[in-house]
Protein backbone atom coordinates (compact mmCIF):
# COMPACT_ATOMS: atom_id res chain seq x y z
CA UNK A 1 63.26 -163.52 39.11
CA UNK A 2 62.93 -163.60 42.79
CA UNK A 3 64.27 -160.22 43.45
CA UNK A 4 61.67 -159.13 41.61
CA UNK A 5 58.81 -160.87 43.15
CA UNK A 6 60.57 -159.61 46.63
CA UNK A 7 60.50 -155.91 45.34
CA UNK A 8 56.53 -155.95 44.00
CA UNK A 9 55.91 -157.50 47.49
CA UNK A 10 57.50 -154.95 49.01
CA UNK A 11 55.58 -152.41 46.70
CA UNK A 12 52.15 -154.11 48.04
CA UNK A 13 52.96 -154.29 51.38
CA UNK A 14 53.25 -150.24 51.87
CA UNK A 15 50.65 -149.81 49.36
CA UNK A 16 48.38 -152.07 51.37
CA UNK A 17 49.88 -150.51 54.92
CA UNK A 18 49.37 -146.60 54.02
CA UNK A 19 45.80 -147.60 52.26
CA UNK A 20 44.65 -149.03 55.67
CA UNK A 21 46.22 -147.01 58.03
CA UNK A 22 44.68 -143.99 56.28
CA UNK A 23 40.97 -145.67 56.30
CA UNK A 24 41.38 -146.40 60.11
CA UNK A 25 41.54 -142.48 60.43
CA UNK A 26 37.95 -141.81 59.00
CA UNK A 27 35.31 -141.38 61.08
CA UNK A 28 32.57 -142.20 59.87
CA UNK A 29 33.33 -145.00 57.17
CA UNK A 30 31.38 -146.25 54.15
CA UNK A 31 31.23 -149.27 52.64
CA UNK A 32 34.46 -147.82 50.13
CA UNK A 33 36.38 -147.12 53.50
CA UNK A 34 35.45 -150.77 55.09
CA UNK A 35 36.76 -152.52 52.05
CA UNK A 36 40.18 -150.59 52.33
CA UNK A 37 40.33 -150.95 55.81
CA UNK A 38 40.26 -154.78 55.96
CA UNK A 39 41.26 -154.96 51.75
CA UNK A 40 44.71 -152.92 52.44
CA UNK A 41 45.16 -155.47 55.52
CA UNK A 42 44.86 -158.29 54.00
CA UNK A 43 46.93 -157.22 51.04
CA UNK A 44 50.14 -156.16 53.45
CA UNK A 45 49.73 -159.65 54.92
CA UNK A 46 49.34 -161.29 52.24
CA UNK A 47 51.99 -160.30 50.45
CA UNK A 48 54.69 -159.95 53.43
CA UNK A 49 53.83 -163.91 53.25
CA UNK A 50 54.41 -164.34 49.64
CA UNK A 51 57.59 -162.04 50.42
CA UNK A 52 58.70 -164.35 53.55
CA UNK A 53 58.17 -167.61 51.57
CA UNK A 54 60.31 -166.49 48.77
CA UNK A 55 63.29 -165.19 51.12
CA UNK A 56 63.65 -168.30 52.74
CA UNK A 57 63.06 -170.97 50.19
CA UNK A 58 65.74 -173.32 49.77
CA UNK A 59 67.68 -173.83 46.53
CA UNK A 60 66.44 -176.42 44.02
CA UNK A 61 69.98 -176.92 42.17
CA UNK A 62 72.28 -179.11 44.38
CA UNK A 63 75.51 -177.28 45.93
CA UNK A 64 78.12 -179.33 44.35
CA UNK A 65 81.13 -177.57 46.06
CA UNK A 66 79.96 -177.40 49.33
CA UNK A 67 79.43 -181.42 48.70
CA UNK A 68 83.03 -181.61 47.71
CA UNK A 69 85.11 -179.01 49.84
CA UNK A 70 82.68 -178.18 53.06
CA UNK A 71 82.76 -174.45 53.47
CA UNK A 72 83.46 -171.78 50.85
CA UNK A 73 83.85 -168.32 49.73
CA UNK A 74 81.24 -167.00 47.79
CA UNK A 75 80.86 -163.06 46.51
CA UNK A 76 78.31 -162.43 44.20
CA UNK A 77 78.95 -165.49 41.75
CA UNK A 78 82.99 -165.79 42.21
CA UNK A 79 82.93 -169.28 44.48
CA UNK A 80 86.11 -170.73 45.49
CA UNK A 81 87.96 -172.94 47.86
CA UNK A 82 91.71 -172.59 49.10
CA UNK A 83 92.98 -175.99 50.16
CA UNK A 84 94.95 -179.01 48.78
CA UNK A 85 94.07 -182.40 49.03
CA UNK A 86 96.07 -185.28 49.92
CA UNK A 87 95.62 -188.98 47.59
């Protein structure tokens, strides 16, 4: 579900980037080019926060093998450790 919250973030941020760097071109603006100059703007920023937040969010579901065997391999879903332990 994140991925695609990352990817219509993305989406918005050019949308809202190209959409104000266009109006910043016109000359002689209306009230249609004001809104898209500051509306795009604060659409890009808006969502490249939304975007940042949900990059670096930490995990709600506890890493039980990291708790048990430190550091691990982990490649797209196959998670293991090679080691013995000694009772």
């Amino acid at each position: 579900m994140s991925e695609s919250i990352k990817a219509i973030c993305v989406a918005m941020l050019m949308a809202g980037a190209i959409t104000s760097g266009i109006a910043w071109t016109e000359e002689r603006p209306t009230d249609l080019v004001w809104l898209c100059r500051f509306g795009g703007a604060a659409a890009a920023v808006a969502s490249l926060v939304v975007f940042l937040y949900v990059h670096f969010r930490k995990d709600k579901a506890p890493d039980y093998l990291r708790e048990e065997a430190g550091d691990y391999l982990n490649r797209n879903g196959l998670a293991f450790v090679c080691g013995w332990t000694v009772e």
